[in-house]
Protein backbone atom coordinates (compact mmCIF):
# COMPACT_ATOMS: atom_id res chain seq x y z
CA UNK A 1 0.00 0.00 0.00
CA UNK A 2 1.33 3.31 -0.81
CA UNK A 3 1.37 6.52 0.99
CA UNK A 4 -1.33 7.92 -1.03
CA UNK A 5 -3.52 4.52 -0.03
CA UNK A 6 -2.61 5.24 3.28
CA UNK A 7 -3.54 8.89 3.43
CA UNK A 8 -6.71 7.87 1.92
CA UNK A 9 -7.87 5.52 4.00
CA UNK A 10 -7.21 8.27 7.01
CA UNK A 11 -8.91 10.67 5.47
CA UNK A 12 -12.31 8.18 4.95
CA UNK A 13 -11.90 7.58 8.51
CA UNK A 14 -11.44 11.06 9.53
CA UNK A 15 -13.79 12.77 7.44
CA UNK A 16 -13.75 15.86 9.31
CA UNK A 17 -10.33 16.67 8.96
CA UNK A 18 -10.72 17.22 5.19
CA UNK A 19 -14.37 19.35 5.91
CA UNK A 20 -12.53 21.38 8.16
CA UNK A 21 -10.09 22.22 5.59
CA UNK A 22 -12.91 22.83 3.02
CA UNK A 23 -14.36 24.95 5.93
CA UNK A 24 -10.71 26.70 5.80
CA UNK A 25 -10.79 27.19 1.88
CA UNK A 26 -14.40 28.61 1.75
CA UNK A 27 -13.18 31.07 4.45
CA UNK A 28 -11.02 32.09 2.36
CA UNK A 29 -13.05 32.69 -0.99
CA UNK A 30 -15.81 34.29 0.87
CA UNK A 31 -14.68 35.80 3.98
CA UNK A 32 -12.58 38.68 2.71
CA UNK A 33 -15.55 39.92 0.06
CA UNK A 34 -18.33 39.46 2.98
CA UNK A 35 -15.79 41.97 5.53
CA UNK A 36 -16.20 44.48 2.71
CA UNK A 37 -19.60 44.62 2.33
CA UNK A 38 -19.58 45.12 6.64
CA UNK A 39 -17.14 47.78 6.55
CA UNK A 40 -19.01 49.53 3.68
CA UNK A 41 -21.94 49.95 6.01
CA UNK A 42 -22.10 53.51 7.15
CA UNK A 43 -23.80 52.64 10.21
CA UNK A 44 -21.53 50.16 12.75
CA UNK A 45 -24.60 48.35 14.76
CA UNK A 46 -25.46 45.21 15.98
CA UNK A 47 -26.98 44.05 12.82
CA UNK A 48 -23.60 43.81 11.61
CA UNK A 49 -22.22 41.88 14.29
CA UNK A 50 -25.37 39.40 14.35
CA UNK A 51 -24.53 38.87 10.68
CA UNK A 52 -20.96 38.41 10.83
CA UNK A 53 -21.75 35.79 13.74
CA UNK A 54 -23.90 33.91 11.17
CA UNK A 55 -21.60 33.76 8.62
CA UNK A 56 -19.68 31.94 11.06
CA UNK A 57 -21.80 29.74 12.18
CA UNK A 58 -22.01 28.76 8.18
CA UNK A 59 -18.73 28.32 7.67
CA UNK A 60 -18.29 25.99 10.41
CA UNK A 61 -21.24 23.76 9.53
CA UNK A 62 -19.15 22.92 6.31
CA UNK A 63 -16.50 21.04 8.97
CA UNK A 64 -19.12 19.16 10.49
CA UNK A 65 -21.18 18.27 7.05
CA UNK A 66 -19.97 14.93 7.19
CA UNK A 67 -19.92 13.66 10.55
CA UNK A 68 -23.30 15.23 11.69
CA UNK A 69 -25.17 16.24 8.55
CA UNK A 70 -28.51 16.94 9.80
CA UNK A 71 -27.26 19.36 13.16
CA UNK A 72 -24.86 21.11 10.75
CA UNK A 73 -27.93 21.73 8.37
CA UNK A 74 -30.25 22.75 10.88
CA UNK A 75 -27.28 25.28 12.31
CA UNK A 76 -27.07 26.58 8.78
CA UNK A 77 -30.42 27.09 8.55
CA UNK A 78 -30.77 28.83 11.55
CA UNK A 79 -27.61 31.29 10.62
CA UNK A 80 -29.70 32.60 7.25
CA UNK A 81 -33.18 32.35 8.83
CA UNK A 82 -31.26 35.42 11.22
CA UNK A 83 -30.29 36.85 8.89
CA UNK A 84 -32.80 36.85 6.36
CA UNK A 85 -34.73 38.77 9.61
CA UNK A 86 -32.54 41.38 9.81
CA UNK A 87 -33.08 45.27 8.89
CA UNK A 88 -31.90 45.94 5.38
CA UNK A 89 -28.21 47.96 6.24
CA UNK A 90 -26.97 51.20 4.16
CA UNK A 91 -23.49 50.74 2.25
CA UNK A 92 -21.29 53.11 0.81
CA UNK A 93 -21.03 52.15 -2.72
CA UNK A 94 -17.53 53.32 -3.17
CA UNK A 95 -16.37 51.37 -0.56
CA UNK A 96 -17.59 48.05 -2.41
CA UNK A 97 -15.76 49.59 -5.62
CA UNK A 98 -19.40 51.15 -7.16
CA UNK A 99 -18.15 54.37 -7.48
CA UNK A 100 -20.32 55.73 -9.85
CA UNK A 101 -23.68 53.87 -8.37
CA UNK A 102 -24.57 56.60 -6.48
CA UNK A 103 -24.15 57.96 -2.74
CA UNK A 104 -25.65 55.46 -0.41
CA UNK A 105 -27.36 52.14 -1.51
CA UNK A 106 -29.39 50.30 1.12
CA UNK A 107 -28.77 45.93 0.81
CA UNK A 108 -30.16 42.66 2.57
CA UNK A 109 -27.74 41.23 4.98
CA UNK A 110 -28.37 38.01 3.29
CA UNK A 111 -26.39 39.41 0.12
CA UNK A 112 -23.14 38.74 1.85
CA UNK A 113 -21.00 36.26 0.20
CA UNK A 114 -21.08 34.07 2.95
CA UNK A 115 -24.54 32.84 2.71
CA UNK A 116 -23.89 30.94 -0.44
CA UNK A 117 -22.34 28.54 1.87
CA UNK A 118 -25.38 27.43 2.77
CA UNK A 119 -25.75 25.47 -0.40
CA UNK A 120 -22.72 23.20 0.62
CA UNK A 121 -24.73 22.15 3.41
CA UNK A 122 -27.36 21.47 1.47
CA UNK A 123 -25.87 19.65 -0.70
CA UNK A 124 -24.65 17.11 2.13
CA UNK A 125 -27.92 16.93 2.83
CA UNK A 126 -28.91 15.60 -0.53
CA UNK A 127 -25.78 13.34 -0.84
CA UNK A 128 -25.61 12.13 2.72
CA UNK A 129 -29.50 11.27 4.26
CA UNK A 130 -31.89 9.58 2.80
CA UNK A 131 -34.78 10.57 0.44
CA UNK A 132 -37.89 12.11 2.60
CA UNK A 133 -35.19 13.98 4.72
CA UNK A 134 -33.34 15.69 1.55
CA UNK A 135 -37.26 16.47 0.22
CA UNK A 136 -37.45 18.49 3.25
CA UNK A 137 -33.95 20.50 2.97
CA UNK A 138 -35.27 21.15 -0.43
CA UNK A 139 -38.27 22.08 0.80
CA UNK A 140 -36.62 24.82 2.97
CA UNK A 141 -34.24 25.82 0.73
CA UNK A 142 -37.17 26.72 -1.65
CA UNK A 143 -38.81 28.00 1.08
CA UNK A 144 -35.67 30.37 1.56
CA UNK A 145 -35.66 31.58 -2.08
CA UNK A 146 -39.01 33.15 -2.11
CA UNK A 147 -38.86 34.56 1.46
CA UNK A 148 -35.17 36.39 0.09
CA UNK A 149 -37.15 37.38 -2.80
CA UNK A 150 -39.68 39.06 -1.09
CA UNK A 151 -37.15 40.67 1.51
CA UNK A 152 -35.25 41.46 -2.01
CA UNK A 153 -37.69 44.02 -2.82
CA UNK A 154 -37.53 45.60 0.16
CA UNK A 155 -34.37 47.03 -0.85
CA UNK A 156 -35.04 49.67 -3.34
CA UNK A 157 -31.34 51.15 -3.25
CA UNK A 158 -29.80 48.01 -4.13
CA UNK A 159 -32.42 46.07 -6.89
CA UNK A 160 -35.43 47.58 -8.68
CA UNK A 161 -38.78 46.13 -7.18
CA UNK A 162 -39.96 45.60 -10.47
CA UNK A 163 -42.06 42.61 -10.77
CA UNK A 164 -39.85 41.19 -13.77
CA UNK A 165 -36.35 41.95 -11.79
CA UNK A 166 -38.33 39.92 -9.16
CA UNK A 167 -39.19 36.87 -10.94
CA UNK A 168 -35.77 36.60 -12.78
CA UNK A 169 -34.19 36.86 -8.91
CA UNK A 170 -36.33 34.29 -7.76
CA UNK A 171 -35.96 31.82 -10.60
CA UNK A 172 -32.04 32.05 -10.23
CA UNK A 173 -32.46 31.47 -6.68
CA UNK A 174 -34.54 28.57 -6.79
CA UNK A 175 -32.48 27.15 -9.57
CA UNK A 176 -29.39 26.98 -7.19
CA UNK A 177 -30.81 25.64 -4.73
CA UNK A 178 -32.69 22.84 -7.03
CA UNK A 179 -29.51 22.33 -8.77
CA UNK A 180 -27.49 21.75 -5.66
CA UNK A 181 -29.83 19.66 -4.58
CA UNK A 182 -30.06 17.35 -7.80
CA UNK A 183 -26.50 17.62 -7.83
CA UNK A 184 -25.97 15.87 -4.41
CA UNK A 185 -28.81 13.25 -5.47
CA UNK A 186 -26.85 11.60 -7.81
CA UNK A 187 -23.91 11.78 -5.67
CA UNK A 188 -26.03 9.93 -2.95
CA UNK A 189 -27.70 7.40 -5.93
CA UNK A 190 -24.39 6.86 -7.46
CA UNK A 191 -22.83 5.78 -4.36
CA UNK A 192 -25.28 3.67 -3.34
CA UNK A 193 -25.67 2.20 -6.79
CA UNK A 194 -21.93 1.80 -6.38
CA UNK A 195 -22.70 -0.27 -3.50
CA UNK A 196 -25.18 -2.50 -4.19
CA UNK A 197 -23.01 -3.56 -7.71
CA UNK A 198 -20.30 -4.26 -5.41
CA UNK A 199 -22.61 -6.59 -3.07
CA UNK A 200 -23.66 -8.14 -6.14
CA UNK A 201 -20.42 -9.27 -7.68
CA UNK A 202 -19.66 -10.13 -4.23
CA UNK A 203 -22.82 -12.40 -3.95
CA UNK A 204 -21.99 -13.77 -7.63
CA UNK A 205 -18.00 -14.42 -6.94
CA UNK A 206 -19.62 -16.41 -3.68
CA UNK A 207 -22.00 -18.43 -5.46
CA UNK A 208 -19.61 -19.28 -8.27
CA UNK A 209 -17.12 -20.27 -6.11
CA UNK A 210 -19.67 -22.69 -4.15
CA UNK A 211 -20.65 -24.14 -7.19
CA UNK A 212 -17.25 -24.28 -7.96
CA UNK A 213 -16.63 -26.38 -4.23
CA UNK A 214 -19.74 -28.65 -5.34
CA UNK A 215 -18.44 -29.93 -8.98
CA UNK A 216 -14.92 -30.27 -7.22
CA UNK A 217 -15.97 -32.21 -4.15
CA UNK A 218 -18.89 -34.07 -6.35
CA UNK A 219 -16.27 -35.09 -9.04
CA UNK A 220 -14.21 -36.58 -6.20
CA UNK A 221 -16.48 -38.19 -3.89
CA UNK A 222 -19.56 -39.37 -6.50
CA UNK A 223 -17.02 -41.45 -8.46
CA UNK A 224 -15.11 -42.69 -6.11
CA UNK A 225 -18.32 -43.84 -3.68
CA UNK A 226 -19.95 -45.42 -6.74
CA UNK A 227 -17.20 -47.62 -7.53
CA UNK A 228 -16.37 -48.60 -3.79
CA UNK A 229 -20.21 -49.44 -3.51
CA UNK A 230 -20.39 -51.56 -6.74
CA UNK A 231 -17.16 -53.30 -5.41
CA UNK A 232 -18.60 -54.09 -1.83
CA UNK A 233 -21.91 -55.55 -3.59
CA UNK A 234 -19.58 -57.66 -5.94
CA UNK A 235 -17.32 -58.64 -2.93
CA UNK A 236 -20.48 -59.13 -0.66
CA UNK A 237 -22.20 -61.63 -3.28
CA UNK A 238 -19.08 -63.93 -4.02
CA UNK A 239 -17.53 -64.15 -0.76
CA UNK A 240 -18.64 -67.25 -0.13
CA UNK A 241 -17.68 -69.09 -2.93
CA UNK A 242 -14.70 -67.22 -3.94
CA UNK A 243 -12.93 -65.38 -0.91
CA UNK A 244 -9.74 -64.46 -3.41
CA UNK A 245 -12.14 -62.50 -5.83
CA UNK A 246 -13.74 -60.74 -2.39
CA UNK A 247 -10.44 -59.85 -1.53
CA UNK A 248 -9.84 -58.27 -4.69
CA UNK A 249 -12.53 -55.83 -4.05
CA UNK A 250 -11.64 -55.11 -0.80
CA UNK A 251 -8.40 -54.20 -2.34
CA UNK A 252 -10.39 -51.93 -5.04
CA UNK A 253 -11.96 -50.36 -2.23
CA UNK A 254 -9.13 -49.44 -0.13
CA UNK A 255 -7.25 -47.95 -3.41
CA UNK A 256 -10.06 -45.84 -4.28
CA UNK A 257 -10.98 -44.86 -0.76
CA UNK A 258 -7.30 -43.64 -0.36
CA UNK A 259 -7.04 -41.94 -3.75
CA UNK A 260 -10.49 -39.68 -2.72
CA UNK A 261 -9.00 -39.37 0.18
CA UNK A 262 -6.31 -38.02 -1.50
CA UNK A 263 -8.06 -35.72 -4.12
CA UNK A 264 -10.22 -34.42 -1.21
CA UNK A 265 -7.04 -33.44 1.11
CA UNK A 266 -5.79 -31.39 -2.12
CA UNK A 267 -9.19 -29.39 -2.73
CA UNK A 268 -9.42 -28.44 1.05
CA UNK A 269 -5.82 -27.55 0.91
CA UNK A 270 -6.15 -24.99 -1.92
CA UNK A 271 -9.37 -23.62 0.24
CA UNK A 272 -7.60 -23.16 3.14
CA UNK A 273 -4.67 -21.05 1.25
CA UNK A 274 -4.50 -17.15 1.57
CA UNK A 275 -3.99 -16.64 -1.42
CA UNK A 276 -5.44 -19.89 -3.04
CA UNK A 277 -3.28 -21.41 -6.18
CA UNK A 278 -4.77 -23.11 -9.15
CA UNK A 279 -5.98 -26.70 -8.20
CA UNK A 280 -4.19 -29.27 -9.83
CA UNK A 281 -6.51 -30.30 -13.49
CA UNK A 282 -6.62 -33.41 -14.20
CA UNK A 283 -5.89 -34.42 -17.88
CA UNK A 284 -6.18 -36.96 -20.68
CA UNK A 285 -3.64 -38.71 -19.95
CA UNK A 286 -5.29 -40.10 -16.84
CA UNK A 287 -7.70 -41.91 -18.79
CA UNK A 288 -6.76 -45.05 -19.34
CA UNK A 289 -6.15 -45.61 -15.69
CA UNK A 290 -9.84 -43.76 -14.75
CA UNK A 291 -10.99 -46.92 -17.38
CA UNK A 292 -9.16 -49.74 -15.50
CA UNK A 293 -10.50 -48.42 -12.09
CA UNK A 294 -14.34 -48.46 -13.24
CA UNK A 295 -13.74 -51.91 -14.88
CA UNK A 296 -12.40 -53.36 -12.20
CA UNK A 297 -16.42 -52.85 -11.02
CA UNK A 298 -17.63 -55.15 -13.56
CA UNK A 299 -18.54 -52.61 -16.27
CA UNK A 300 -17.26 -53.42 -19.56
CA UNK A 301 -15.47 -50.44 -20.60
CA UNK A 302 -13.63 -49.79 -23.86
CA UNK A 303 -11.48 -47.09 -25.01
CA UNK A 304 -10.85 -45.83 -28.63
CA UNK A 305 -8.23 -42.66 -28.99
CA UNK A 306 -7.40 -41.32 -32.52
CA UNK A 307 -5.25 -38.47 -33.31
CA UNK A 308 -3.09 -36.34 -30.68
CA UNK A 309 -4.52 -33.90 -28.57
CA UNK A 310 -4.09 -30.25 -29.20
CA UNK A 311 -6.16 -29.11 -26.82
CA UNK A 312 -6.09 -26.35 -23.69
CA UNK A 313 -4.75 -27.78 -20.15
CA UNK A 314 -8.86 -25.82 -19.24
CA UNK A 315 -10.47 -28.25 -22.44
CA UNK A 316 -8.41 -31.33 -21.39
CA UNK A 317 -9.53 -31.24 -17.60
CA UNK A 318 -13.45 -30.85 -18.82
CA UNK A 319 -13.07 -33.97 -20.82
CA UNK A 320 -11.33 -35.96 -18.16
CA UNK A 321 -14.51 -34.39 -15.46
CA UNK A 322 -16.81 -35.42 -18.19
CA UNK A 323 -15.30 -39.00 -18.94
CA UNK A 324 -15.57 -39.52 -15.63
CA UNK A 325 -18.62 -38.06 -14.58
CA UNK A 326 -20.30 -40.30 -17.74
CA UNK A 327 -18.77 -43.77 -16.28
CA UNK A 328 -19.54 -42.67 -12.89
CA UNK A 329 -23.55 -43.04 -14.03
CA UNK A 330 -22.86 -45.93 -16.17
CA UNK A 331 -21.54 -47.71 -12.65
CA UNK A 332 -24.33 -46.31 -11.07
CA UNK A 333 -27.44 -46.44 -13.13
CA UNK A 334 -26.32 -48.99 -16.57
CA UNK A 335 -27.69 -52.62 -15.71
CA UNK A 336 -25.76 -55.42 -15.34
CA UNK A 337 -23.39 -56.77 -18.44
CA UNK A 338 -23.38 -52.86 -19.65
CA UNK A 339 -21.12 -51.85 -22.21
CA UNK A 340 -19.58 -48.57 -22.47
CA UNK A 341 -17.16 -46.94 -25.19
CA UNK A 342 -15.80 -43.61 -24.14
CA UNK A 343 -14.17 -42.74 -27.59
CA UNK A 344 -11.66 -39.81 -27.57
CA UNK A 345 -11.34 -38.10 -31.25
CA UNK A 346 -8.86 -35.56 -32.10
CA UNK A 347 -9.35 -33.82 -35.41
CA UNK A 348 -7.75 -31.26 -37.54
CA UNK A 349 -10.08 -28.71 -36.16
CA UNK A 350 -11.58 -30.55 -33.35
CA UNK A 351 -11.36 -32.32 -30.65
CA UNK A 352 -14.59 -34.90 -29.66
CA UNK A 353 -15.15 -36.83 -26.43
CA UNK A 354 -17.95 -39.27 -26.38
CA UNK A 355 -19.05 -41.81 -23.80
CA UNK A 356 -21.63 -44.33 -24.94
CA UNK A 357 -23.67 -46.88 -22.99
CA UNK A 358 -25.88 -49.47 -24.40
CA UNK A 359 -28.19 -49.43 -20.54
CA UNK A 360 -27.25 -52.93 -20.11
CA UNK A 361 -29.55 -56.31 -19.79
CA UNK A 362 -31.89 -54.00 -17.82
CA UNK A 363 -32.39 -54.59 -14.10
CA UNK A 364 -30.92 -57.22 -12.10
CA UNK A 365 -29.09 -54.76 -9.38
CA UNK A 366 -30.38 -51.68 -7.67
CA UNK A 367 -29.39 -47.97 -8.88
CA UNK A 368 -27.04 -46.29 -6.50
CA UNK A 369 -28.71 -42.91 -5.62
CA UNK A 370 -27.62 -39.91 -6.88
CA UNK A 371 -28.03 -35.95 -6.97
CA UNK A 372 -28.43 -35.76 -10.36
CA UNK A 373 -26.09 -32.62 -10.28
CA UNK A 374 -23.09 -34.19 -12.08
CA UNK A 375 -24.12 -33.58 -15.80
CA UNK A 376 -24.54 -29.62 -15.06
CA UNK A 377 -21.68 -29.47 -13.34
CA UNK A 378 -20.18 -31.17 -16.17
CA UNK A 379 -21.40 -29.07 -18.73
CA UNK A 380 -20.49 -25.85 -17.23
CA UNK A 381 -17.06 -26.73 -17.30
CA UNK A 382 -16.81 -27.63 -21.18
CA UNK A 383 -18.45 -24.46 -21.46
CA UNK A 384 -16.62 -22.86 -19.36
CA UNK A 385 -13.29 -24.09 -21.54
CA UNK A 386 -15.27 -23.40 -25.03
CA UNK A 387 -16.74 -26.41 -25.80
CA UNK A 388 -20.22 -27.81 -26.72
CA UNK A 389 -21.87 -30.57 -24.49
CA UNK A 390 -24.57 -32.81 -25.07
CA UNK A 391 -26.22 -35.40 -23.70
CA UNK A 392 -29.42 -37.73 -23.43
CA UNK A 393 -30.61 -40.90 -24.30
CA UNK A 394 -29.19 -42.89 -27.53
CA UNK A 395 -30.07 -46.57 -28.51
CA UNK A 396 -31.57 -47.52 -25.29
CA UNK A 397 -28.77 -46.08 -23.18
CA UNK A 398 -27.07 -43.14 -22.96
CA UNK A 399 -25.01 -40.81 -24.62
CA UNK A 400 -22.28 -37.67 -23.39
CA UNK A 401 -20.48 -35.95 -25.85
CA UNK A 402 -18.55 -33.07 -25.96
CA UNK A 403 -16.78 -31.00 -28.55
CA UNK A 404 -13.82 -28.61 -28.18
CA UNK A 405 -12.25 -26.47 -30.94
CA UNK A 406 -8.61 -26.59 -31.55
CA UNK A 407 -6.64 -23.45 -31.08
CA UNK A 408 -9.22 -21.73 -28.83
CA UNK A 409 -7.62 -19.74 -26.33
CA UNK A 410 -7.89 -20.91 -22.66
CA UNK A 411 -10.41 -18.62 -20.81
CA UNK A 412 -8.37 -16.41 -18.33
């Protein structure tokens, strides 16, 4: 993190540090002009003093627009509501630099510089509380344009009381304080929109990466408790005529219990990281031994590979999910004496993956239960690594294919 991050982070944390410099900087744009008009006066009274108190009290509402929006708005409202009420005062025109504008002209108090301020705080207002409380600033702040209009032509020295002078002052007060107000809206809309985009990437990244958990731990566990349950019914029934065979599966078991085991250990592992790594993908090459694992449950499984692959590490691990995933349901829903081909194509311009059962004799052994999530797991990963999946019933079994493009670019 740099300095600037640091500073940053400060500041959002102590927000009225920066508001009191704002307060500072609108001092200094608006304090020097606002003494002028005081000293102009040609009477020193205690109107003068009451207003310069409430300029003031404005300019230090702008330090505390932040931490306590509403109490600094109701202070600032306060400040021009005085001095809205106060007796019109008599300037000297040259000492405002209006010369030739005659002898004496008589002003508002509220035409010191320092009341613009009051839009800042009205603008927190809009940007910082919520909607029926920044109708009501508005409110007031409209409310405050027409009562300085009609104060306005009160003072004949300064502003014709002509009804169209009127009007135009009044429409250029309400527009600033309708524009400040709109302006702070979409401040306060923005950020908020800001915020709920950011909880719902957040929500997304979360449920992708559970669905991500799901096809991982599904991919390890369904396979490997299908097979171990296959082999315990096929050790179970020939026990007691052939105790070597029942062995055998106990052996299968064991093997496939420990390489879960094993496959399951990695997945938490890369969970529990920091700052997680890739998980290890799987790939074609592990095929042929997937094969000799699922017919060691009694399935007879053949394999047919043409070509060389040329496809992405991403596009190799979706076939080996989906090989898998395909003999997984073949162990656990094919009837006895299925067949299944799993045929592995590579093209010129393609590379296919098909698994193919023919359903078996039909009955004769129970189906081991299942989700039924495997297949859409399956087929967002092709997707996922640019492929095409299908898959559904063919020639009374069932049929998963998959096709990937060669020289697709891995998805980053």
């Amino acid at each position: 993190m740099t300095w600037t991050d640091r500073a940053d982070r400060w500041m959002r944390a102590h927000p009225v540090v920066p508001d009191a410099l704002l307060a500072l900087a609108v001092a200094a744009v608006v304090g020097p002009p606002s003494l002028e008009v005081l000293r102009a006066a040609t009477r020193q009274d205690w109107t003068l003093w009451v207003a310069g108190g409430c300029g003031l009290v404005l300019l230090a509402t702008v330090a505390l627009r932040r931490i306590a929006t509403a109490t600094a708005f109701l202070l600032a409202g306060l400040a021009m509501a005085v001095t809205v009420a106060l007796p019109n005062t008599v300037v000297r025109p040259e000492g405002l630099g209006l010369a030739g504008a005659g002898e004496e002209m008589e002003i508002p108090l509220f035409f010191l510089p320092s009341s613009a301020v009051y839009l800042v705080l009205l603008h927190a207002v809009a940007a910082q509380r919520p909607r029926p409380e920044s109708l009501l600033a508005l409110g007031i702040g409209v409310a405050g344009a027409l009562l300085c209009t009609a104060r306005t032509a009160t003072a004949y020295g300064a502003l014709p009381a002509g009804w169209l002078t009127l009007l135009l002052a009044l429409l250029a007060l309400v527009a600033a304080v309708a524009g400040t107000w709109a302006v702070g809206r979409s401040h306060f809309d923005r950020r908020r929109r800001l915020v709920e985009e950011a909880a719902g990437a957040a929500e997304r990244a979360a449920t992708e990466e559970r669905r991500r958990i799901a096809r991982d731990m599904h991919d390890i566990v369904a396979h490997s408790l299908a097979v171990i349950v296959r082999q315990a019914e096929g050790g179970s029934a020939i026990a007691g005529r052939s105790p070597a065979r029942a062995a055998q599966a106990l052996s299968v078991i064991a093997d496939t219990a420990r390489e879960a085991l094993t496959d399951m250990r990695g997945t938490l592992q890369v969970l529990r990281e920091a700052a997680p790594r890739e998980a290890v993908r799987p790939s074609l090459a592990e095929v042929p031994a997937l094969v000799e694992r699922v017919r060691a449950t009694g399935v007879d499984v053949r394999l047919v590979e043409r070509g060389s692959a040329a496809v992405t590490a991403a596009a190799a691990a979706a076939a080996y999910r989906l090989i898998q995933e395909a003999l997984t349901n073949s162990v656990k829903h094919a009837g006895p004496h299925a067949t299944v081909t799993v045929t592995i194509a590579h093209e010129p311009e393609a590379s296919v993956v098909v698994v193919d059962d023919d359903g078996g004799d039909g009955g004769g052994r129970s189906a081991v239960p299942g989700a039924g999530v495997g297949l859409r797991g399956v087929q967002e990963r092709v997707w996922a690594a640019g492929g095409t999946f299908e898959a559904g019933p063919a020639d009374g079994g069932f049929r998963v294919r998959a096709e990937f493009r060669v020289g697709d670019r891995e998805p980053g």
